[in-house]
PDB file of N, CA and C in Angstrom:
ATOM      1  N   UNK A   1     -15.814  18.535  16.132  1.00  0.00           N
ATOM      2  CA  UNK A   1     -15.970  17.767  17.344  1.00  0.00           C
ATOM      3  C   UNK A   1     -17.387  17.945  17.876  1.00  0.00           C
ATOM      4  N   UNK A   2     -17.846  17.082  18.537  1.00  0.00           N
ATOM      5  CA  UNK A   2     -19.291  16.548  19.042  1.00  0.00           C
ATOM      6  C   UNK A   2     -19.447  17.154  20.092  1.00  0.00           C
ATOM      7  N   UNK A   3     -19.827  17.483  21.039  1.00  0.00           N
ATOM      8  CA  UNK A   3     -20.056  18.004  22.710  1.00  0.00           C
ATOM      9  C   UNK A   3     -19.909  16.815  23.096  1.00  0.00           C
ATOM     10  N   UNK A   4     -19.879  15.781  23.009  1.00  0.00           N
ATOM     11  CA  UNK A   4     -19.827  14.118  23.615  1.00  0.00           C
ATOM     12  C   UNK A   4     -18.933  13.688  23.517  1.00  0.00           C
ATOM     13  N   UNK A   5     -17.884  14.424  22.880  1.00  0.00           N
ATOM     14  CA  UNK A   5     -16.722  13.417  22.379  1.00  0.00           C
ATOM     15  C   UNK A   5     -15.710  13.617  23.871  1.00  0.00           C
ATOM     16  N   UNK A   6     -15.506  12.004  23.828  1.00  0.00           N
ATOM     17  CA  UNK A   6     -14.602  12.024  25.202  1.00  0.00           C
ATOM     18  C   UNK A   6     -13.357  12.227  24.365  1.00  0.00           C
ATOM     19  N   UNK A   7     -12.183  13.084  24.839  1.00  0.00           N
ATOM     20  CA  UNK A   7     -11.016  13.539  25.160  1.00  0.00           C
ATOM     21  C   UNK A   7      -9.800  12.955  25.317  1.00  0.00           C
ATOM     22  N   UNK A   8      -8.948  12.270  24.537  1.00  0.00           N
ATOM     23  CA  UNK A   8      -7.747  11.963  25.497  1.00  0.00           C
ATOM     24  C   UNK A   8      -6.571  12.829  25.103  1.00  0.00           C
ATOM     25  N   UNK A   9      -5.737  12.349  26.092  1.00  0.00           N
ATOM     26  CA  UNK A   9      -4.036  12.882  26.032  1.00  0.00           C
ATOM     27  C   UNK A   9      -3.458  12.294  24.761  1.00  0.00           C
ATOM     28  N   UNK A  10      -3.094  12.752  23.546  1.00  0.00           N
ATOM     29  CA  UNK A  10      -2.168  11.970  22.561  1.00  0.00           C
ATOM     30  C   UNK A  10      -0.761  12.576  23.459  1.00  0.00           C
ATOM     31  N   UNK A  11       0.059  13.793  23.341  1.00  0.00           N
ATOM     32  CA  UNK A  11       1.271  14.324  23.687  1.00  0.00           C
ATOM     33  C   UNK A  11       1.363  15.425  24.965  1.00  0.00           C
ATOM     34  N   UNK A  12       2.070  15.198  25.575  1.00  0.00           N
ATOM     35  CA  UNK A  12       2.704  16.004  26.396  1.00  0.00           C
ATOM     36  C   UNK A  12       4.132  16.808  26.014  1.00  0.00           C
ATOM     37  N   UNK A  13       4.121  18.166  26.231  1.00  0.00           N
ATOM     38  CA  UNK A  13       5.374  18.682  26.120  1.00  0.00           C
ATOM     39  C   UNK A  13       5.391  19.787  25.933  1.00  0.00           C
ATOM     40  N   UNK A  14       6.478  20.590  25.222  1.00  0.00           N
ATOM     41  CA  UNK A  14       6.844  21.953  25.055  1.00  0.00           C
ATOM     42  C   UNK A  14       5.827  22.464  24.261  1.00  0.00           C
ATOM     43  N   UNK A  15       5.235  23.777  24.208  1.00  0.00           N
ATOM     44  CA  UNK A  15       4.523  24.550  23.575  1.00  0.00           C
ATOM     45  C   UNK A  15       4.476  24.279  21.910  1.00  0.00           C
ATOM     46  N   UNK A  16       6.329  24.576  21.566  1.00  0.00           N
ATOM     47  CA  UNK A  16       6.718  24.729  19.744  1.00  0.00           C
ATOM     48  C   UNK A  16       6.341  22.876  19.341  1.00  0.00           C
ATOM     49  N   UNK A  17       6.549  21.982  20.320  1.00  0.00           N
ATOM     50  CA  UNK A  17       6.540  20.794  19.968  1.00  0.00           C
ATOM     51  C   UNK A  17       5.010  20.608  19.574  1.00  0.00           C
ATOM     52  N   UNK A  18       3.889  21.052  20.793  1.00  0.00           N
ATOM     53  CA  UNK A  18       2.587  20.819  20.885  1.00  0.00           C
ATOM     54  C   UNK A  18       1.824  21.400  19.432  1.00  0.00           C
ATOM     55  N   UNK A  19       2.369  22.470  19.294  1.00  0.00           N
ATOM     56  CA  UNK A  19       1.885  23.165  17.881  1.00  0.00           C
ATOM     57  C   UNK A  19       2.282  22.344  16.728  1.00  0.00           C
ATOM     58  N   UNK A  20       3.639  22.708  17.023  1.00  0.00           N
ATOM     59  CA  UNK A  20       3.621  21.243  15.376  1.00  0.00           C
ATOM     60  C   UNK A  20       2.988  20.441  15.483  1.00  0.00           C
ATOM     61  N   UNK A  21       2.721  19.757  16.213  1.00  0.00           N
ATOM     62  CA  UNK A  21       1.960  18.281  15.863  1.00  0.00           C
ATOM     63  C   UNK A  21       0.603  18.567  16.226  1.00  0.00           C
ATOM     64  N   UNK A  22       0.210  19.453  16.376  1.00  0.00           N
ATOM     65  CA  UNK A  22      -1.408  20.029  16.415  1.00  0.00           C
ATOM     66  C   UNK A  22      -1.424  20.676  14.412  1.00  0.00           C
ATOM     67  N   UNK A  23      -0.623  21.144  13.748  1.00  0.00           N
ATOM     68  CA  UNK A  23      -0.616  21.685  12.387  1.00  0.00           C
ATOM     69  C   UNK A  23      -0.607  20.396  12.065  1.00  0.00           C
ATOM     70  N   UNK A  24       0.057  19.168  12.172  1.00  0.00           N
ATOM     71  CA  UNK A  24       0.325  18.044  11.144  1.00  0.00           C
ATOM     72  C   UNK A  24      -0.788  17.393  11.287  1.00  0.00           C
ATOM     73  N   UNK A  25      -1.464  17.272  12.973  1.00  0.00           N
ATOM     74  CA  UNK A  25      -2.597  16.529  12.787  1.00  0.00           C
ATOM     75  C   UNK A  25      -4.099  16.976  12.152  1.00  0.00           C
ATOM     76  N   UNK A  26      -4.063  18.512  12.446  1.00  0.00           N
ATOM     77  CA  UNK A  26      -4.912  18.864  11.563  1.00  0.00           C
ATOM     78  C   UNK A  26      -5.049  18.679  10.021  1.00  0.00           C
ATOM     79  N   UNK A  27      -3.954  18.790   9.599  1.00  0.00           N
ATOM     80  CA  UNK A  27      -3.607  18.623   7.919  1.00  0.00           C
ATOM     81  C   UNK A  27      -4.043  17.373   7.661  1.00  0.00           C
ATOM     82  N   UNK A  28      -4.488  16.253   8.632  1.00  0.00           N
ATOM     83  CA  UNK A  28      -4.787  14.856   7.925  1.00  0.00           C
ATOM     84  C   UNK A  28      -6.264  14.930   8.615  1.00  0.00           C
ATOM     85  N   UNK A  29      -6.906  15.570   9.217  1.00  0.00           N
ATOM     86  CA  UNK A  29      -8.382  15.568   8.922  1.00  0.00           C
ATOM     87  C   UNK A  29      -8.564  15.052  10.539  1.00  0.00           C
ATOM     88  N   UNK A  30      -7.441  15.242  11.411  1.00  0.00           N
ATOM     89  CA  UNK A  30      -7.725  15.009  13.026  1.00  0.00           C
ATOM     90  C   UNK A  30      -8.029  16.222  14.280  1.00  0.00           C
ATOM     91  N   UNK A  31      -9.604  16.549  14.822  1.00  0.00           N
ATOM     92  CA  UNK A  31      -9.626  17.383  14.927  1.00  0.00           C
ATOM     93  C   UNK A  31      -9.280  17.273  16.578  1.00  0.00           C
ATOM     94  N   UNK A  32      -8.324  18.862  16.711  1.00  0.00           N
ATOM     95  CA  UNK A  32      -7.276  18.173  18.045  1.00  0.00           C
ATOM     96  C   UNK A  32      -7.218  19.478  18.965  1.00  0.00           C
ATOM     97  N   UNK A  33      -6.644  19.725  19.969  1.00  0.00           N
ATOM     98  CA  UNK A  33      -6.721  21.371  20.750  1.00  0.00           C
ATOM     99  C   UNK A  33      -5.667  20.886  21.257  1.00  0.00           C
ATOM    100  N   UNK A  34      -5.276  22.205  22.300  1.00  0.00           N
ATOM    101  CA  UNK A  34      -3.871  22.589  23.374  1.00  0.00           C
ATOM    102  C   UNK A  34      -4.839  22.765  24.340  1.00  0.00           C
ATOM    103  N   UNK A  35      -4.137  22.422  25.715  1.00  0.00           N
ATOM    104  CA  UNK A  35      -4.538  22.917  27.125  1.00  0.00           C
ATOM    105  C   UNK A  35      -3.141  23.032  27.957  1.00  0.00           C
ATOM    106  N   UNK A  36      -3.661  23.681  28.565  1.00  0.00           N
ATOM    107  CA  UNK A  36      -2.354  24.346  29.459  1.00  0.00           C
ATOM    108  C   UNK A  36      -1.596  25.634  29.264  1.00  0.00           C
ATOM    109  N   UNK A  37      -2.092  26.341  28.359  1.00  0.00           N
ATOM    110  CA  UNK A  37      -1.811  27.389  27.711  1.00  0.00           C
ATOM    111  C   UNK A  37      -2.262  28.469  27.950  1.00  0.00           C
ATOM    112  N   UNK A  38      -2.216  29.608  28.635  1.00  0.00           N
ATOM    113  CA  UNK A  38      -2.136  31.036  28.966  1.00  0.00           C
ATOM    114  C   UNK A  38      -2.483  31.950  27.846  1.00  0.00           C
ATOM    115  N   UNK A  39      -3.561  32.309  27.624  1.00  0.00           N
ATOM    116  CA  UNK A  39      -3.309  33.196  26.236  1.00  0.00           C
ATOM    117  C   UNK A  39      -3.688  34.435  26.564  1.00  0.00           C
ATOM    118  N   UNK A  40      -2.917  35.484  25.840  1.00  0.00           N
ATOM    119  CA  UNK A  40      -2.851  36.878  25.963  1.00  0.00           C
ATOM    120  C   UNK A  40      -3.004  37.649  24.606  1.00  0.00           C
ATOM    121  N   UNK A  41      -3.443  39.255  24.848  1.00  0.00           N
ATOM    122  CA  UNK A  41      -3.133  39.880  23.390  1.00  0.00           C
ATOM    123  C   UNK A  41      -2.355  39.082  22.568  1.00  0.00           C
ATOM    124  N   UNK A  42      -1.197  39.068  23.393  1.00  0.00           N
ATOM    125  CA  UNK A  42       0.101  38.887  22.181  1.00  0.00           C
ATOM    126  C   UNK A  42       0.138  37.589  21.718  1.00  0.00           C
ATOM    127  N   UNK A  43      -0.939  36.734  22.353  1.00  0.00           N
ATOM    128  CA  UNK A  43      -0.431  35.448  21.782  1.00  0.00           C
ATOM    129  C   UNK A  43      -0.326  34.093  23.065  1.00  0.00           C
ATOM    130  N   UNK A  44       0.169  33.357  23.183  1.00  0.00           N
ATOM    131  CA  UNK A  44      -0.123  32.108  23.716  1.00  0.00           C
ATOM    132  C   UNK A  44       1.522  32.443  25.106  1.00  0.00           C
ATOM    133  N   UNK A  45       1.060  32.500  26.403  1.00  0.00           N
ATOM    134  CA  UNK A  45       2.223  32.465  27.404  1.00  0.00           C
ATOM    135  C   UNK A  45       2.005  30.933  27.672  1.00  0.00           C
ATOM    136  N   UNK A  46       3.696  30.710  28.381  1.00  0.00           N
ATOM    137  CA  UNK A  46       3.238  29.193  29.017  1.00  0.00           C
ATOM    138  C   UNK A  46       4.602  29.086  29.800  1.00  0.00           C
ATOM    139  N   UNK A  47       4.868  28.881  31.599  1.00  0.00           N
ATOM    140  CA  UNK A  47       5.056  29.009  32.387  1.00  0.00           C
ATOM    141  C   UNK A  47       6.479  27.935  31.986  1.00  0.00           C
ATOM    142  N   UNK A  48       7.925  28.076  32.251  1.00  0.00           N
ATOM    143  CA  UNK A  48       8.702  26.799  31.991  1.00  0.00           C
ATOM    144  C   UNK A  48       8.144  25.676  32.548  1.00  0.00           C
ATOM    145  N   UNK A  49       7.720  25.776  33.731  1.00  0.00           N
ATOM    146  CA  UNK A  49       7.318  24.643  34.328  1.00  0.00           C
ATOM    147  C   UNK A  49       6.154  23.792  34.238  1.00  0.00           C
ATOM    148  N   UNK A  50       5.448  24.701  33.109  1.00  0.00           N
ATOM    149  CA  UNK A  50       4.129  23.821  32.623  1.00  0.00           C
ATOM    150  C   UNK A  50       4.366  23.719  31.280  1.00  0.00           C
ATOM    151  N   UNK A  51       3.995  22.365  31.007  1.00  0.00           N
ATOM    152  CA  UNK A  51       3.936  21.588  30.088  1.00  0.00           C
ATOM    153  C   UNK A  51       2.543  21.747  28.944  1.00  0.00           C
ATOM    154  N   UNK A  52       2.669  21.545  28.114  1.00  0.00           N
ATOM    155  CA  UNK A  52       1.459  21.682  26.881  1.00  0.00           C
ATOM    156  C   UNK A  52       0.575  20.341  27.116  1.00  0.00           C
ATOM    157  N   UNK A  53      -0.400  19.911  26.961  1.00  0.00           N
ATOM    158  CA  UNK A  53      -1.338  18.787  26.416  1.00  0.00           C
ATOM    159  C   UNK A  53      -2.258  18.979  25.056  1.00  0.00           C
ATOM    160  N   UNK A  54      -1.954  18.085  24.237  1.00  0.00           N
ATOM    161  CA  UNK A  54      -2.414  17.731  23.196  1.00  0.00           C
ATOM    162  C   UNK A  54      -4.130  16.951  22.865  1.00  0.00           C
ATOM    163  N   UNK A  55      -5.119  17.109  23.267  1.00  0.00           N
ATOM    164  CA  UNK A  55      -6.104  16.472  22.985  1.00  0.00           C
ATOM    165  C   UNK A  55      -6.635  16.128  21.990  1.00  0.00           C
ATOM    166  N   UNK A  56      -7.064  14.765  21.628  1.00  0.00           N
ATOM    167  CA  UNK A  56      -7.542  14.488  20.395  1.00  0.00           C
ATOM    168  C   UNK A  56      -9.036  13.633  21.183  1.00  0.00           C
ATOM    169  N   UNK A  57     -10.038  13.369  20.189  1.00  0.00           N
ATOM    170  CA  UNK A  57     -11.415  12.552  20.398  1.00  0.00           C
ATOM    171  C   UNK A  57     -10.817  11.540  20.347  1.00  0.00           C
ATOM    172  N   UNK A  58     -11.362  10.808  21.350  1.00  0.00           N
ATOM    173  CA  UNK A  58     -10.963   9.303  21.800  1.00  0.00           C
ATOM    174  C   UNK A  58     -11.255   8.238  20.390  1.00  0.00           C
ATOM    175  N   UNK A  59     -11.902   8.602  19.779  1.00  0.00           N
ATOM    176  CA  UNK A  59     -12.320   7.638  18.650  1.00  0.00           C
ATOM    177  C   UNK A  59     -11.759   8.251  17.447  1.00  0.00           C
ATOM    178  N   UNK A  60     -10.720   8.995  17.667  1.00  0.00           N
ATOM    179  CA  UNK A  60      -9.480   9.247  16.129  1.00  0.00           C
ATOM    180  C   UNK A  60      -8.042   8.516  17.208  1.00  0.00           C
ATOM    181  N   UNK A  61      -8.402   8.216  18.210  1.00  0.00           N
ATOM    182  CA  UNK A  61      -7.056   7.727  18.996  1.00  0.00           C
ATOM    183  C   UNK A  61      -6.119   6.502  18.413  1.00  0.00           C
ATOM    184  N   UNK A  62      -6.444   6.057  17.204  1.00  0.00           N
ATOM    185  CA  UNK A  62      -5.579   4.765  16.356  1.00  0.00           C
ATOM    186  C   UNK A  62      -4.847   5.697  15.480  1.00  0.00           C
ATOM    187  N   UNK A  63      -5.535   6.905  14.544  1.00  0.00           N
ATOM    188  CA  UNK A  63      -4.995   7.937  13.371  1.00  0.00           C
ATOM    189  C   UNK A  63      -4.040   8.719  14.337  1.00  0.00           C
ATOM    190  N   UNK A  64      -4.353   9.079  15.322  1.00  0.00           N
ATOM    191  CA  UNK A  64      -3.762   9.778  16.443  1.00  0.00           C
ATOM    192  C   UNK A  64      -2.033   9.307  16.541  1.00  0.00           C
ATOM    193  N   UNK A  65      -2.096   7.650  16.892  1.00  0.00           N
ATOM    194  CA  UNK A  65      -1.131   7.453  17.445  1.00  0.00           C
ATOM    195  C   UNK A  65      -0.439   7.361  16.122  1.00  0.00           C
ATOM    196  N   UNK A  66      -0.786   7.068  15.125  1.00  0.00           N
ATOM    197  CA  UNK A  66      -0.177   6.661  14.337  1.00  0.00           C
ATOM    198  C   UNK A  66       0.758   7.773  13.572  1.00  0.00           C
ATOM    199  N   UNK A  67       0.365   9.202  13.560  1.00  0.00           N
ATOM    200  CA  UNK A  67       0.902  10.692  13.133  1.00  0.00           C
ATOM    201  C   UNK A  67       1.909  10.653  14.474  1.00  0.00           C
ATOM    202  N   UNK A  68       1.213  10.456  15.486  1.00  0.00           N
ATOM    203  CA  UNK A  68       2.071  10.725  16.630  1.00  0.00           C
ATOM    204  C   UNK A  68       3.584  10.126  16.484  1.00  0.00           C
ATOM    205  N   UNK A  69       3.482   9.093  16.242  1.00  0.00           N
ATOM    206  CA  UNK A  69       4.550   7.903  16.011  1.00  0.00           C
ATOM    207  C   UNK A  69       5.665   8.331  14.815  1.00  0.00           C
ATOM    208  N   UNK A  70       5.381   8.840  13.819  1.00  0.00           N
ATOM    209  CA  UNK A  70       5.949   9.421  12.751  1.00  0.00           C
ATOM    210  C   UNK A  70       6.535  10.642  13.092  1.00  0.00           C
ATOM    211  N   UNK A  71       5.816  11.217  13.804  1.00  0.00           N
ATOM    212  CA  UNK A  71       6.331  13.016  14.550  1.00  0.00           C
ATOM    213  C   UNK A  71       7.542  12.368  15.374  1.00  0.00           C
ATOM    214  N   UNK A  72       7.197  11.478  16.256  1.00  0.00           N
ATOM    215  CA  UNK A  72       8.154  11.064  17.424  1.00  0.00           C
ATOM    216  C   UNK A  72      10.072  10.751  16.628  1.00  0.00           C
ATOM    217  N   UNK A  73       9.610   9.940  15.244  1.00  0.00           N
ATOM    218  CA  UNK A  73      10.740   9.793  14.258  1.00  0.00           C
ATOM    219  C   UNK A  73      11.282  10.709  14.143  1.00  0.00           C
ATOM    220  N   UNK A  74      10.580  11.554  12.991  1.00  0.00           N
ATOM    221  CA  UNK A  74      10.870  12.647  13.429  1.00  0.00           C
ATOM    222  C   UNK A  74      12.173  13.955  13.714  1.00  0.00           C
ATOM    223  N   UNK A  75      11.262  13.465  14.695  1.00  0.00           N
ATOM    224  CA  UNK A  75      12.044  14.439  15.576  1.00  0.00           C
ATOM    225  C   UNK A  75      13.621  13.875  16.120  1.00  0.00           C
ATOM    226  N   UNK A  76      13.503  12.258  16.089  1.00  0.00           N
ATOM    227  CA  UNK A  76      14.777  12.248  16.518  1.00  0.00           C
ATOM    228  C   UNK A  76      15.691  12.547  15.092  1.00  0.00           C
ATOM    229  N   UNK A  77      15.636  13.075  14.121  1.00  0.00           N
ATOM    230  CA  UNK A  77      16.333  13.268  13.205  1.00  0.00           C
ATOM    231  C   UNK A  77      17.458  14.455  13.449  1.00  0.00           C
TER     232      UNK A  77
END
């Protein structure tokens, strides 16, 4: 990622959800982060009441939706 690259929201949600689809999007060459996340020695805290965000560069936002969309399947399985 660029220092310029504007930012958007692909997903909102649970921590285990935000990670998977941060591993799948990485695996296809989309470079992506978590916010909202607490991190400690042990590892990543996160409050029930706060939610994960998913960021991807606004200009992978078509590859974005499109993994997104397949995860969303998915999951309703």
């Amino acid at each position: 990622m660029k220092h310029n690259d504007y930012m958007m929201e692909l997903y909102r949600g649970e921590l285990w959800e935000c990670q998977l689809l941060e591993s799948i999007l990485k695996n296809e060459g989309i470079d992506c982060f978590l916010v909202n996340a607490a991190r400690c020695d042990y590892g990543l805290l996160v409050t029930s009441v706060q939610q994960v965000q998913l960021l991807i560069p606004e200009e992978l936002q078509k590859q974005g939706v499109e993994v997104l969309e397949v995860f969303k399947e998915n999951m309703k399985r």
